[in-house]
PDB file of N, CA and C in Angstrom:
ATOM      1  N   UNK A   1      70.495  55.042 139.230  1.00  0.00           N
ATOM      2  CA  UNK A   1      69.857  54.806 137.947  1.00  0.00           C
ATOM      3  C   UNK A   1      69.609  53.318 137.786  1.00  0.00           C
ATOM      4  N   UNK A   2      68.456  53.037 137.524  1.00  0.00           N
ATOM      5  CA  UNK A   2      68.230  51.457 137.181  1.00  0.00           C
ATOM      6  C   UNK A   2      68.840  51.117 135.711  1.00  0.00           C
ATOM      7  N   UNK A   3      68.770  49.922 135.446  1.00  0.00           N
ATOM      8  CA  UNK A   3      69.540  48.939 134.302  1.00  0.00           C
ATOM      9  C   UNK A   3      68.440  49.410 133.135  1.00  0.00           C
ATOM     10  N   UNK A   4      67.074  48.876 133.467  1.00  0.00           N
ATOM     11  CA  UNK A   4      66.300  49.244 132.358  1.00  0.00           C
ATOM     12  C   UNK A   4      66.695  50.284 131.134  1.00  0.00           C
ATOM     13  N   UNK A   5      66.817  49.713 130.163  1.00  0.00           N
ATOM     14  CA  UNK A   5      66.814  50.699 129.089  1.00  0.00           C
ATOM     15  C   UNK A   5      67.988  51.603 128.888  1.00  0.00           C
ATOM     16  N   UNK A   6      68.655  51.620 130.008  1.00  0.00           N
ATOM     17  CA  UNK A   6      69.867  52.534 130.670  1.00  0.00           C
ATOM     18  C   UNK A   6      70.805  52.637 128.904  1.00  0.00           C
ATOM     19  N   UNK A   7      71.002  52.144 128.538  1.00  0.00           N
ATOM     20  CA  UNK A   7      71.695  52.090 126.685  1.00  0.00           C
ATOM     21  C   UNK A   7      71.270  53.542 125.889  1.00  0.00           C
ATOM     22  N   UNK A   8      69.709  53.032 126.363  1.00  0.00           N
ATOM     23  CA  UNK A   8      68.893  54.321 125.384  1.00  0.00           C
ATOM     24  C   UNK A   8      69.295  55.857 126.309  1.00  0.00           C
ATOM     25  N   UNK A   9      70.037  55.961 127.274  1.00  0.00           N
ATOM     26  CA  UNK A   9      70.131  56.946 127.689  1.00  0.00           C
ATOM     27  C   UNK A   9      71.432  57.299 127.979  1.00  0.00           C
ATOM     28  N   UNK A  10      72.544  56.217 127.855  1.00  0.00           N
ATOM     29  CA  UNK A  10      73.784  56.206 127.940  1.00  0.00           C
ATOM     30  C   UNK A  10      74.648  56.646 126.834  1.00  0.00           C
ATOM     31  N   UNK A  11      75.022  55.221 126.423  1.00  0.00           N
ATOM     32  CA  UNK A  11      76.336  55.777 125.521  1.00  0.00           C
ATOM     33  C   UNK A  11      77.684  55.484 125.467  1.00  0.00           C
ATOM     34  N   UNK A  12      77.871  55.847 126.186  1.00  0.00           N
ATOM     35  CA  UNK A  12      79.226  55.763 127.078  1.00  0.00           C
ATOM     36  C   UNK A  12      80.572  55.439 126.710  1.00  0.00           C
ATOM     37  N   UNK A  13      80.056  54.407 126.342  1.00  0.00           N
ATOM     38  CA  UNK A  13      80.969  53.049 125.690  1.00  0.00           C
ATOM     39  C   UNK A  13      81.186  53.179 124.100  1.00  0.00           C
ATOM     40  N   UNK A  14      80.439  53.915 123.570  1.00  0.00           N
ATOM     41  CA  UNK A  14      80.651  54.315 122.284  1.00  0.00           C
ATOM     42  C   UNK A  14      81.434  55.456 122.143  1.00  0.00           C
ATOM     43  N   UNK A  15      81.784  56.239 123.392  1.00  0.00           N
ATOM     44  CA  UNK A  15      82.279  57.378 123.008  1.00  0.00           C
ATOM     45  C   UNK A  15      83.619  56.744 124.057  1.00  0.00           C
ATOM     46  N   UNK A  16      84.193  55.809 124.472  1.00  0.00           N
ATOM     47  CA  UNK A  16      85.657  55.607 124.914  1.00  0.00           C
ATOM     48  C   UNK A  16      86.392  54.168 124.702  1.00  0.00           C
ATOM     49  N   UNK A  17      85.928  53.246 123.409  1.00  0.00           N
ATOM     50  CA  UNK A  17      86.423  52.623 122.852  1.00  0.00           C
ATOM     51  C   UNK A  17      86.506  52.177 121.476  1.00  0.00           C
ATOM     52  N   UNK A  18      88.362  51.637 121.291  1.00  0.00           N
ATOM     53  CA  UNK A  18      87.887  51.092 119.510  1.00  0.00           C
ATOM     54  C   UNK A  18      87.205  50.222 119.756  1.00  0.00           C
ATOM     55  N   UNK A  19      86.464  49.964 118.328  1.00  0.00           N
ATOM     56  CA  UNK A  19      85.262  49.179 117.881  1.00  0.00           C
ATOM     57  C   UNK A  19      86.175  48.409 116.761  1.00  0.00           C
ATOM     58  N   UNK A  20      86.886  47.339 117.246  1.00  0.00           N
ATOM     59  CA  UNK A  20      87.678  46.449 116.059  1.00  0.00           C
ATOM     60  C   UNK A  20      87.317  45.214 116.319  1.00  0.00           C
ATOM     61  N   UNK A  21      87.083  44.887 114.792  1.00  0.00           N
ATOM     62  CA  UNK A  21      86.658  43.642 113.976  1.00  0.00           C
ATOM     63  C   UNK A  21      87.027  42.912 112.740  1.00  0.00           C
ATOM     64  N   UNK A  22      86.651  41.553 112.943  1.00  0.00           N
ATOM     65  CA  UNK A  22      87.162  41.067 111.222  1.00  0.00           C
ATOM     66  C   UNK A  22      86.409  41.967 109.802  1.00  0.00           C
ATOM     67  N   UNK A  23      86.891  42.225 109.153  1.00  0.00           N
ATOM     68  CA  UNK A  23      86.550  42.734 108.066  1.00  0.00           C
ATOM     69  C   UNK A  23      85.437  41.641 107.499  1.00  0.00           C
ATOM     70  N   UNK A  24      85.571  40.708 107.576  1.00  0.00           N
ATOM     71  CA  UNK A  24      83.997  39.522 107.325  1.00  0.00           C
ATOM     72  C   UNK A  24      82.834  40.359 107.118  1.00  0.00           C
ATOM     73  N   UNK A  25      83.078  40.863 109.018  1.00  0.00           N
ATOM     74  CA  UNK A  25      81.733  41.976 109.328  1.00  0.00           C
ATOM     75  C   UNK A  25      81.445  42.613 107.839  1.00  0.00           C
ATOM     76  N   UNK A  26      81.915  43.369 107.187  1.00  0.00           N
ATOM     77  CA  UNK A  26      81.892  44.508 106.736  1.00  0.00           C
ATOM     78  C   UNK A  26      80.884  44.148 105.479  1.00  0.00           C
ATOM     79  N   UNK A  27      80.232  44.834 104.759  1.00  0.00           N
ATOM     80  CA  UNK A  27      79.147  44.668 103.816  1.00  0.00           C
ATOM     81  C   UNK A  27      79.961  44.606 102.480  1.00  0.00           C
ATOM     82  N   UNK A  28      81.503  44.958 102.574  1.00  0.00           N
ATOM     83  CA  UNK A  28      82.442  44.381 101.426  1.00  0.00           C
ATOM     84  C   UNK A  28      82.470  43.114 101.584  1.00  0.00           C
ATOM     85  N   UNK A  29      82.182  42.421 102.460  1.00  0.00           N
ATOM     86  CA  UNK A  29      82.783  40.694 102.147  1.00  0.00           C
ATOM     87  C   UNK A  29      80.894  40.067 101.900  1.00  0.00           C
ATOM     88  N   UNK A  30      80.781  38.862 101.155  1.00  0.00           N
ATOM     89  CA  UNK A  30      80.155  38.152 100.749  1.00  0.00           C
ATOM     90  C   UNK A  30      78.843  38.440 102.066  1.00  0.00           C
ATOM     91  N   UNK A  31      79.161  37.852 103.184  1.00  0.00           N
ATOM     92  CA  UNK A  31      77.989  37.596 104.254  1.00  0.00           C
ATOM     93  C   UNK A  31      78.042  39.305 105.542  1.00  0.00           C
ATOM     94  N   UNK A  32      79.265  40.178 104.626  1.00  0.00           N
ATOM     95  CA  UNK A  32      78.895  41.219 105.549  1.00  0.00           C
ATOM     96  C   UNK A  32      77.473  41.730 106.321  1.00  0.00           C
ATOM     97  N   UNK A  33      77.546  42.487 107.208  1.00  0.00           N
ATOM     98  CA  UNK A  33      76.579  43.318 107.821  1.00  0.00           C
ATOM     99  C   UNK A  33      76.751  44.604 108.355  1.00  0.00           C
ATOM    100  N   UNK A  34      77.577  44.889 108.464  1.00  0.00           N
ATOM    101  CA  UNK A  34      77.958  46.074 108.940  1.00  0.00           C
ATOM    102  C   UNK A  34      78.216  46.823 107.973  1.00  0.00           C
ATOM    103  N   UNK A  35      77.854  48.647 107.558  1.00  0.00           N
ATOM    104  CA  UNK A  35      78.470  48.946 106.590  1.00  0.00           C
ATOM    105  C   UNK A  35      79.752  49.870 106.565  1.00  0.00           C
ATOM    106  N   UNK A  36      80.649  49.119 105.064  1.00  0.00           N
ATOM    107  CA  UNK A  36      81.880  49.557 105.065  1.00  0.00           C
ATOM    108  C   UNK A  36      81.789  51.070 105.088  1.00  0.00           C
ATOM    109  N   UNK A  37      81.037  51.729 104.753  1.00  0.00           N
ATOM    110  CA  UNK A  37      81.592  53.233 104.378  1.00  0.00           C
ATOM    111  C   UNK A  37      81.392  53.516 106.033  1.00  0.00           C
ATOM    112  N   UNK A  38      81.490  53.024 107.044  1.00  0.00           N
ATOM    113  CA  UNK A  38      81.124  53.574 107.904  1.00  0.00           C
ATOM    114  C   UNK A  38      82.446  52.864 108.755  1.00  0.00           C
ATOM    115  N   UNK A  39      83.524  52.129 108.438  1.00  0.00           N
ATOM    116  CA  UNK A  39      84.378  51.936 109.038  1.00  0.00           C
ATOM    117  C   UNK A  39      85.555  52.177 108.224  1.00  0.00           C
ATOM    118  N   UNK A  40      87.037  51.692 108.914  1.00  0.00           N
ATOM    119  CA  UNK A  40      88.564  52.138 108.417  1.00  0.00           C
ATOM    120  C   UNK A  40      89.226  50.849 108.697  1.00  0.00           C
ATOM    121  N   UNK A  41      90.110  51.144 107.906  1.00  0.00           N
ATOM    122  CA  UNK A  41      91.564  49.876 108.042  1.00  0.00           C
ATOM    123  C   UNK A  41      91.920  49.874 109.651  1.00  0.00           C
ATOM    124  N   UNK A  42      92.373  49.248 110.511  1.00  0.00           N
ATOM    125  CA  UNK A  42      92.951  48.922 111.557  1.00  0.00           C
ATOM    126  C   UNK A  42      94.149  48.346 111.375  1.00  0.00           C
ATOM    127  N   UNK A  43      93.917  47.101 111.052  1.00  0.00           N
ATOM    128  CA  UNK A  43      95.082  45.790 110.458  1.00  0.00           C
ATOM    129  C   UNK A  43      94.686  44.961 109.589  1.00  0.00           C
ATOM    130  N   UNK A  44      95.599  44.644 108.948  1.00  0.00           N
ATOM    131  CA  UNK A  44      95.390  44.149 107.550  1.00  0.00           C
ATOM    132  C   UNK A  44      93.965  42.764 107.462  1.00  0.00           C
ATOM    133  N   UNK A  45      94.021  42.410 108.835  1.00  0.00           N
ATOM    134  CA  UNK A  45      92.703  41.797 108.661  1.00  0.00           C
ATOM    135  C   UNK A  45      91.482  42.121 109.857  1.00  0.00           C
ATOM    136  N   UNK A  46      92.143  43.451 110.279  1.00  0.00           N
ATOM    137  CA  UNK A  46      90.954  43.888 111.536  1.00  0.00           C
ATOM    138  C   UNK A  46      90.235  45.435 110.392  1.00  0.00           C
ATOM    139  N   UNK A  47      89.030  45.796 110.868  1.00  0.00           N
ATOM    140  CA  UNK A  47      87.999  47.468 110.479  1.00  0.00           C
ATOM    141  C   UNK A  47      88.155  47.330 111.930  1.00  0.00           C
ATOM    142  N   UNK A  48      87.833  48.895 111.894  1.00  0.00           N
ATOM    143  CA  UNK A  48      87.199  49.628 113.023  1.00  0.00           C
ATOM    144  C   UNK A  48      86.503  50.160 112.685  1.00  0.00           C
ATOM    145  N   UNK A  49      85.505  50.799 113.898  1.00  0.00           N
ATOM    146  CA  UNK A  49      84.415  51.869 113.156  1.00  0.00           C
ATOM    147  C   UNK A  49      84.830  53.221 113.165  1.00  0.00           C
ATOM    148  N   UNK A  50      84.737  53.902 112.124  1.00  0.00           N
ATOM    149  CA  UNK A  50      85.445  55.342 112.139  1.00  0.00           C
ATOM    150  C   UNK A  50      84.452  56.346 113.562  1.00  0.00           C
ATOM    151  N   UNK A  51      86.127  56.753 114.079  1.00  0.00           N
ATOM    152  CA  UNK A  51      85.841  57.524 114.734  1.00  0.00           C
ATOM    153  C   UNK A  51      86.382  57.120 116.243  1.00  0.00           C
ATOM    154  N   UNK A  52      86.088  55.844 116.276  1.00  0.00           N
ATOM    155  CA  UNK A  52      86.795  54.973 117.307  1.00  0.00           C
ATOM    156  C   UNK A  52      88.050  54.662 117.758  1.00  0.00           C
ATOM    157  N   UNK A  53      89.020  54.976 117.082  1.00  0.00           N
ATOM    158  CA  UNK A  53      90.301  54.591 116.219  1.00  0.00           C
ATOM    159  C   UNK A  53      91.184  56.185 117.115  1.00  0.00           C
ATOM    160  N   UNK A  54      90.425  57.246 117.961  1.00  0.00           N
ATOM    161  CA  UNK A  54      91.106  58.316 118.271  1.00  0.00           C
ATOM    162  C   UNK A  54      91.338  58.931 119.692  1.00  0.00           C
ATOM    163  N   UNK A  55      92.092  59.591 120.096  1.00  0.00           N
ATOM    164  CA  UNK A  55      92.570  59.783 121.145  1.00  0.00           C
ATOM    165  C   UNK A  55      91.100  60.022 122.035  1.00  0.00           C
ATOM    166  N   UNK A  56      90.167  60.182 121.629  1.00  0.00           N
ATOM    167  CA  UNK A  56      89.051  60.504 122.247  1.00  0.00           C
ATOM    168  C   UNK A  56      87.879  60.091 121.460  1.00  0.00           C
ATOM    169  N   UNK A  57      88.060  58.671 121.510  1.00  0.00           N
ATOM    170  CA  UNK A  57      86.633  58.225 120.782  1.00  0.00           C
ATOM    171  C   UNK A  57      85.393  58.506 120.277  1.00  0.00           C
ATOM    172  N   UNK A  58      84.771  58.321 119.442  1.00  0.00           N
ATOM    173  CA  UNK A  58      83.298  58.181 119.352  1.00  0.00           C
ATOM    174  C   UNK A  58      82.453  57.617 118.444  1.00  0.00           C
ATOM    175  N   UNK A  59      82.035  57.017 118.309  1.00  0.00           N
ATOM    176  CA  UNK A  59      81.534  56.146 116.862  1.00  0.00           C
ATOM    177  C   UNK A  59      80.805  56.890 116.276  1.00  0.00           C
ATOM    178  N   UNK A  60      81.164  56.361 114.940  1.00  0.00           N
ATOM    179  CA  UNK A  60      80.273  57.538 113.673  1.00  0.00           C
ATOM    180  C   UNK A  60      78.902  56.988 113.945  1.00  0.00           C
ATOM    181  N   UNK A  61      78.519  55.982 114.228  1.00  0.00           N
ATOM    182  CA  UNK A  61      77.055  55.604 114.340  1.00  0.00           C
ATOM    183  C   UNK A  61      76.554  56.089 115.430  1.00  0.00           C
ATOM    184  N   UNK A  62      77.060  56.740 116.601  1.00  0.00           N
ATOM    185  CA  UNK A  62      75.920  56.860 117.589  1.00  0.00           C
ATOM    186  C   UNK A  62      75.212  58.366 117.619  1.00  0.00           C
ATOM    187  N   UNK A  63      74.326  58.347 117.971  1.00  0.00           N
ATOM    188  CA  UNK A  63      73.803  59.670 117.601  1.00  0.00           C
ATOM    189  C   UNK A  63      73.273  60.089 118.768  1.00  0.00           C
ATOM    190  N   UNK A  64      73.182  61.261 118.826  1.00  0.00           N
ATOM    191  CA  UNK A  64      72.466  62.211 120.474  1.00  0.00           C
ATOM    192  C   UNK A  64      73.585  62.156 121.132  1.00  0.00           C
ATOM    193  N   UNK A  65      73.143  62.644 122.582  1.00  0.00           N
ATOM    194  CA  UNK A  65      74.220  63.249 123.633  1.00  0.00           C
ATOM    195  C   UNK A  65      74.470  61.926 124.212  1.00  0.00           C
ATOM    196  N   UNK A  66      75.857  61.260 125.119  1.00  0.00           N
ATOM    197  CA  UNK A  66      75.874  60.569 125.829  1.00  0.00           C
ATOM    198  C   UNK A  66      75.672  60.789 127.059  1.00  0.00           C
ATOM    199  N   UNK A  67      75.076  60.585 128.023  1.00  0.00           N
ATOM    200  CA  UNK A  67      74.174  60.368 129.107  1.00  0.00           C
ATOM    201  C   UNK A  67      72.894  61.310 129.087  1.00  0.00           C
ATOM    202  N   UNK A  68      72.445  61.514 127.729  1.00  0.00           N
ATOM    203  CA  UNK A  68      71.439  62.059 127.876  1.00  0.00           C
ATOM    204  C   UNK A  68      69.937  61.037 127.167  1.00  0.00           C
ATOM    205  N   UNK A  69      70.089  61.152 125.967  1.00  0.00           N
ATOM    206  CA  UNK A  69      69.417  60.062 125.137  1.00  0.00           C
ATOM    207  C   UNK A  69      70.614  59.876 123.871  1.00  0.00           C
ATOM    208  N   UNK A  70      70.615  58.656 123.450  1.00  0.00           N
ATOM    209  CA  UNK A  70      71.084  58.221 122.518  1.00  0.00           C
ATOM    210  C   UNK A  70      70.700  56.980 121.279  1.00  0.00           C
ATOM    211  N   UNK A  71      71.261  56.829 120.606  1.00  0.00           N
ATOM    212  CA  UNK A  71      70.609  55.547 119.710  1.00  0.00           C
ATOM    213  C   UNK A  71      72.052  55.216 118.722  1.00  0.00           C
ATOM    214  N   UNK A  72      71.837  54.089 118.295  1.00  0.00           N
ATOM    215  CA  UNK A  72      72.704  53.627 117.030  1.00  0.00           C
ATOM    216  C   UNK A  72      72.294  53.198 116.144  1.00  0.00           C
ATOM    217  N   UNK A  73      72.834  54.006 114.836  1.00  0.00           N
ATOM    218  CA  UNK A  73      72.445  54.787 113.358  1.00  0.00           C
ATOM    219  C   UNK A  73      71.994  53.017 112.814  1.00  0.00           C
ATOM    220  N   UNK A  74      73.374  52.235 113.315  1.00  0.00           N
ATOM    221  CA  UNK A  74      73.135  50.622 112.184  1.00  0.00           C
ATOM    222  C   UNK A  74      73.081  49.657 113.507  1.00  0.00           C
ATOM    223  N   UNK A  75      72.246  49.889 114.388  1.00  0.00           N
ATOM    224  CA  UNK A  75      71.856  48.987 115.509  1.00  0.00           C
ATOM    225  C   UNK A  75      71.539  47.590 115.166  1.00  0.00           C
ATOM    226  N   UNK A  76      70.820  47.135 114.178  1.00  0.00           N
ATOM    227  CA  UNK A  76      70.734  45.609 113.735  1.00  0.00           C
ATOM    228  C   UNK A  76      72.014  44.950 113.191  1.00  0.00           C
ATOM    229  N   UNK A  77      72.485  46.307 112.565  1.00  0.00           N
ATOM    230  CA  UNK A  77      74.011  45.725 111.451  1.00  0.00           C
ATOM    231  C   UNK A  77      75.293  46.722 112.252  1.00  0.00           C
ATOM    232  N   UNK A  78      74.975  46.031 113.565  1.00  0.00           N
ATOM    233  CA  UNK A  78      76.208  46.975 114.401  1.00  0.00           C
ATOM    234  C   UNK A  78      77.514  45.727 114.317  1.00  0.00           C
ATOM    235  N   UNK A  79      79.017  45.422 114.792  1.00  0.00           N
ATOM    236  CA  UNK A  79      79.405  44.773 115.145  1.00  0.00           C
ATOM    237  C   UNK A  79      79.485  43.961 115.713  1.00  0.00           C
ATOM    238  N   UNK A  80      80.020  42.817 116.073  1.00  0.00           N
ATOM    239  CA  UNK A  80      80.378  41.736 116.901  1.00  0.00           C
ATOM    240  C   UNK A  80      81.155  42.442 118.381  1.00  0.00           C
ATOM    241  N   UNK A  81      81.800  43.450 118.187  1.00  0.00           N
ATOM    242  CA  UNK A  81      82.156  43.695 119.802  1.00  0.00           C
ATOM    243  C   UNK A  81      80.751  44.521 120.452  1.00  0.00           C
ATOM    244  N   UNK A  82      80.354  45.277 119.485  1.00  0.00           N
ATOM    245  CA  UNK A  82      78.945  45.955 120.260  1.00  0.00           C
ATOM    246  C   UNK A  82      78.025  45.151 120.527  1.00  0.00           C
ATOM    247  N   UNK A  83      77.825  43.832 119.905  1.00  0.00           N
ATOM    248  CA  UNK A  83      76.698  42.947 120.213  1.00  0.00           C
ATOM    249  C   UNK A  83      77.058  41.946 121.294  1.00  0.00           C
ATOM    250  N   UNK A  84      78.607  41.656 121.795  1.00  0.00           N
ATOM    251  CA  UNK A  84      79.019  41.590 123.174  1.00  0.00           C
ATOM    252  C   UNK A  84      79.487  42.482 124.207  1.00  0.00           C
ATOM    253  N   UNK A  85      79.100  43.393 124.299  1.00  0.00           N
ATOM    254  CA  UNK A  85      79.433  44.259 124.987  1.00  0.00           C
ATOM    255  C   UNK A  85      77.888  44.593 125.929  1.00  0.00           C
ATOM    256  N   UNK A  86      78.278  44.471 127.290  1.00  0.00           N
ATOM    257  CA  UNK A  86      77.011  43.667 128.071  1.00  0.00           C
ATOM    258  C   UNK A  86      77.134  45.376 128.685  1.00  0.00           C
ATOM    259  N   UNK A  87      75.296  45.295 129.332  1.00  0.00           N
ATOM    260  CA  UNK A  87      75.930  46.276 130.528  1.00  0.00           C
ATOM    261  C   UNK A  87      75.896  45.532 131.820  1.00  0.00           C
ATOM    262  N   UNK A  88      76.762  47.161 132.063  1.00  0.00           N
ATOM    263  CA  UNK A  88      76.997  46.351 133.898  1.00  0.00           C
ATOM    264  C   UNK A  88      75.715  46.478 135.095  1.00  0.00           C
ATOM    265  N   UNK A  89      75.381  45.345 135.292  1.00  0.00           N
ATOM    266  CA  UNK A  89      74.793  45.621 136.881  1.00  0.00           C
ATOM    267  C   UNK A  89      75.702  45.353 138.019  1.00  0.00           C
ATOM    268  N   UNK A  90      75.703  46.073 139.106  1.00  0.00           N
ATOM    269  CA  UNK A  90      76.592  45.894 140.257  1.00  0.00           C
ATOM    270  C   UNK A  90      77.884  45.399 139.737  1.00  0.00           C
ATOM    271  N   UNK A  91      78.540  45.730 139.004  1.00  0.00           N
ATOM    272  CA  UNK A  91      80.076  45.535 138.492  1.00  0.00           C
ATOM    273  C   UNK A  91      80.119  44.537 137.462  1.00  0.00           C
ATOM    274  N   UNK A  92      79.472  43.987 136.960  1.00  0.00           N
ATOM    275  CA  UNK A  92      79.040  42.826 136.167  1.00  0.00           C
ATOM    276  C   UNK A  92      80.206  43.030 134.943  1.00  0.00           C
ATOM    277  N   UNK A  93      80.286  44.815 134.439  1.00  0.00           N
ATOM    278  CA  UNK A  93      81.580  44.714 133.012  1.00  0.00           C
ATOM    279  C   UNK A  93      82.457  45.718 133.433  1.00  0.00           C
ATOM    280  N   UNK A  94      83.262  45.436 134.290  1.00  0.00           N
ATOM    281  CA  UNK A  94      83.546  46.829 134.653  1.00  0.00           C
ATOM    282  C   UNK A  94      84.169  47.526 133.380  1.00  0.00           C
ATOM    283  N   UNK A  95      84.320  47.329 132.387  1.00  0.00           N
ATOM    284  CA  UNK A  95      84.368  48.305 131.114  1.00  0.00           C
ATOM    285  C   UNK A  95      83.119  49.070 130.688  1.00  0.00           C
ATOM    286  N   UNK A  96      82.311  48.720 131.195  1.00  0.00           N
ATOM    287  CA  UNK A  96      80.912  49.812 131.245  1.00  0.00           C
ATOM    288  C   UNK A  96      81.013  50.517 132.288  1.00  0.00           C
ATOM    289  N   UNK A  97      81.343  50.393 133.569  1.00  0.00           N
ATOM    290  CA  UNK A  97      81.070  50.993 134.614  1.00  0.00           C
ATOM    291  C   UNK A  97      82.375  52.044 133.950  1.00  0.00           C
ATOM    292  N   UNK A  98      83.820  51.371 133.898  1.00  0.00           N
ATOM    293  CA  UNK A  98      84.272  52.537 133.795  1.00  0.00           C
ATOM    294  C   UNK A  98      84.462  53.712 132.352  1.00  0.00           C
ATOM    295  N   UNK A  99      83.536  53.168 131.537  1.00  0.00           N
ATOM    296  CA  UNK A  99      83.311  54.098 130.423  1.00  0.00           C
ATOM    297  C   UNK A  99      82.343  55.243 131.078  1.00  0.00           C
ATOM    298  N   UNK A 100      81.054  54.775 131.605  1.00  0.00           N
ATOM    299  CA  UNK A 100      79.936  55.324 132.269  1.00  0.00           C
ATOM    300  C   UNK A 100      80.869  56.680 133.319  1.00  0.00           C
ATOM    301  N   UNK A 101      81.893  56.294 134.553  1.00  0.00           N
ATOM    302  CA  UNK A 101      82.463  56.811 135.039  1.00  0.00           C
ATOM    303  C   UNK A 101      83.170  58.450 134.256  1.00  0.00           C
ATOM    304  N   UNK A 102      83.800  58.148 132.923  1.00  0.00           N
ATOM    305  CA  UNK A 102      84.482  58.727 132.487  1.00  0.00           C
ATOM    306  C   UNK A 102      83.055  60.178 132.221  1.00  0.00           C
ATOM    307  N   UNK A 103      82.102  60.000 132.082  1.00  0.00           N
ATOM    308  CA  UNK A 103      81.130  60.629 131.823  1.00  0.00           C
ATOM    309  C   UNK A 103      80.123  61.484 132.668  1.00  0.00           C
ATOM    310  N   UNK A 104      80.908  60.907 133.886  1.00  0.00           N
ATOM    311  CA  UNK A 104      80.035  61.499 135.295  1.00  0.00           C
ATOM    312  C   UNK A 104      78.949  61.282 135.372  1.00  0.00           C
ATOM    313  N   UNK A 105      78.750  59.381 134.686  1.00  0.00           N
ATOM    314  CA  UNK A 105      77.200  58.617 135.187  1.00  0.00           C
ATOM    315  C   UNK A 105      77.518  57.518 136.611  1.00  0.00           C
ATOM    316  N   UNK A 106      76.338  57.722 136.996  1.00  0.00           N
ATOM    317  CA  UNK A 106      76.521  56.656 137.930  1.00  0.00           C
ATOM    318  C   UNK A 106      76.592  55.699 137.957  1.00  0.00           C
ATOM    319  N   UNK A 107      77.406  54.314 138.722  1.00  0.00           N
ATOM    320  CA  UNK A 107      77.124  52.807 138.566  1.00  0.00           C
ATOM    321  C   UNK A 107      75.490  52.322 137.910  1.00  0.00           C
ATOM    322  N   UNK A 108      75.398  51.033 137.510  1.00  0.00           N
ATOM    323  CA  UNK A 108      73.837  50.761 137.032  1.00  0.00           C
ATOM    324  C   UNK A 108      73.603  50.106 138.359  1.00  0.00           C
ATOM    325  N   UNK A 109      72.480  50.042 138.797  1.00  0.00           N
ATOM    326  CA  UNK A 109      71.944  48.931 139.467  1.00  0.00           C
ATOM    327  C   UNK A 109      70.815  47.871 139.230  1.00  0.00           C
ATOM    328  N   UNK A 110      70.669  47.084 139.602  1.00  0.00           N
ATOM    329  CA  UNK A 110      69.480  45.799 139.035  1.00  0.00           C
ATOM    330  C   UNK A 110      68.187  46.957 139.325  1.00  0.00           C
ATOM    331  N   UNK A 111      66.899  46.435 138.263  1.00  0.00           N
ATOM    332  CA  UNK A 111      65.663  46.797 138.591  1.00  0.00           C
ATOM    333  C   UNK A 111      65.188  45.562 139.168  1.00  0.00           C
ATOM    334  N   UNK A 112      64.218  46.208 140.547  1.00  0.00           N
ATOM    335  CA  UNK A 112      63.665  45.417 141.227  1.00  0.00           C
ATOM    336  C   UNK A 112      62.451  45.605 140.851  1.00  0.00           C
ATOM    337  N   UNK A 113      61.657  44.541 140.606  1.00  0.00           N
ATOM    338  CA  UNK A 113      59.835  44.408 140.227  1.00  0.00           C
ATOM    339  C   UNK A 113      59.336  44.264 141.237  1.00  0.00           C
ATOM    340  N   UNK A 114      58.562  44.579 141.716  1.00  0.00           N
ATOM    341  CA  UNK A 114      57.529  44.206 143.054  1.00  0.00           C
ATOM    342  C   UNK A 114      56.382  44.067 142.326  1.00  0.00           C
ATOM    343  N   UNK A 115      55.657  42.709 142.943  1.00  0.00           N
ATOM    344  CA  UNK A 115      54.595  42.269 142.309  1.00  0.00           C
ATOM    345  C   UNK A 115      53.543  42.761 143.139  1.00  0.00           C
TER     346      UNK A 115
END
């Protein structure tokens, strides 16, 4: 499978980790972005996003099948760990590769352009 776009068809990673952050994020504090009704207490100064927080993950925001097509519900006003959270080419995160794994997708590899 090439890198291209590979997100819009993945997932992965939304369905096998917490999603914890400063509460800042949250659309309760002054410069929030993210919205609160869509996350939970963690620690007294960490949210998570509900859903994330469980023996078998999945974020309330992502929607569709994972490795089939997918999308996220508050993609502009997602978190600070989702907006670092890279994918992998050739081993690049291996926390993608091995979320992807858990799912019975294959490694990503670079797209090559030929001009």
């Amino acid at each position: 499978m090439s890198s291209a776009n590979a997100c819009l068809t993945c997932g992965a990673c939304c369905g096998s980790y917490r999603v914890s952050f400063y509460w800042g994020e949250a659309t309760g504090a002054p410069e929030g972005y993210v919205p609160s009704e869509l996350t939970e207490a963690f620690h007294p100064h960490l949210l998570c996003m509900q859903g994330t927080n469980q023996k078998q993950p999945r974020c309330v925001a992502l929607e569709g099948e994972i490795g089939q097509q997918v999308s996220c519900s508050i993609y502009q006003n997602r978190p600070s760990p989702c907006r670092e959270f890279d994918i992998s080419v050739n081993g690049s995160n291996p926390f993608c590769d091995k979320a992807r794994l858990k799912y019975g997708l294959p490694p990503l590899i670079p797209v090559i352009h030929v001009a």
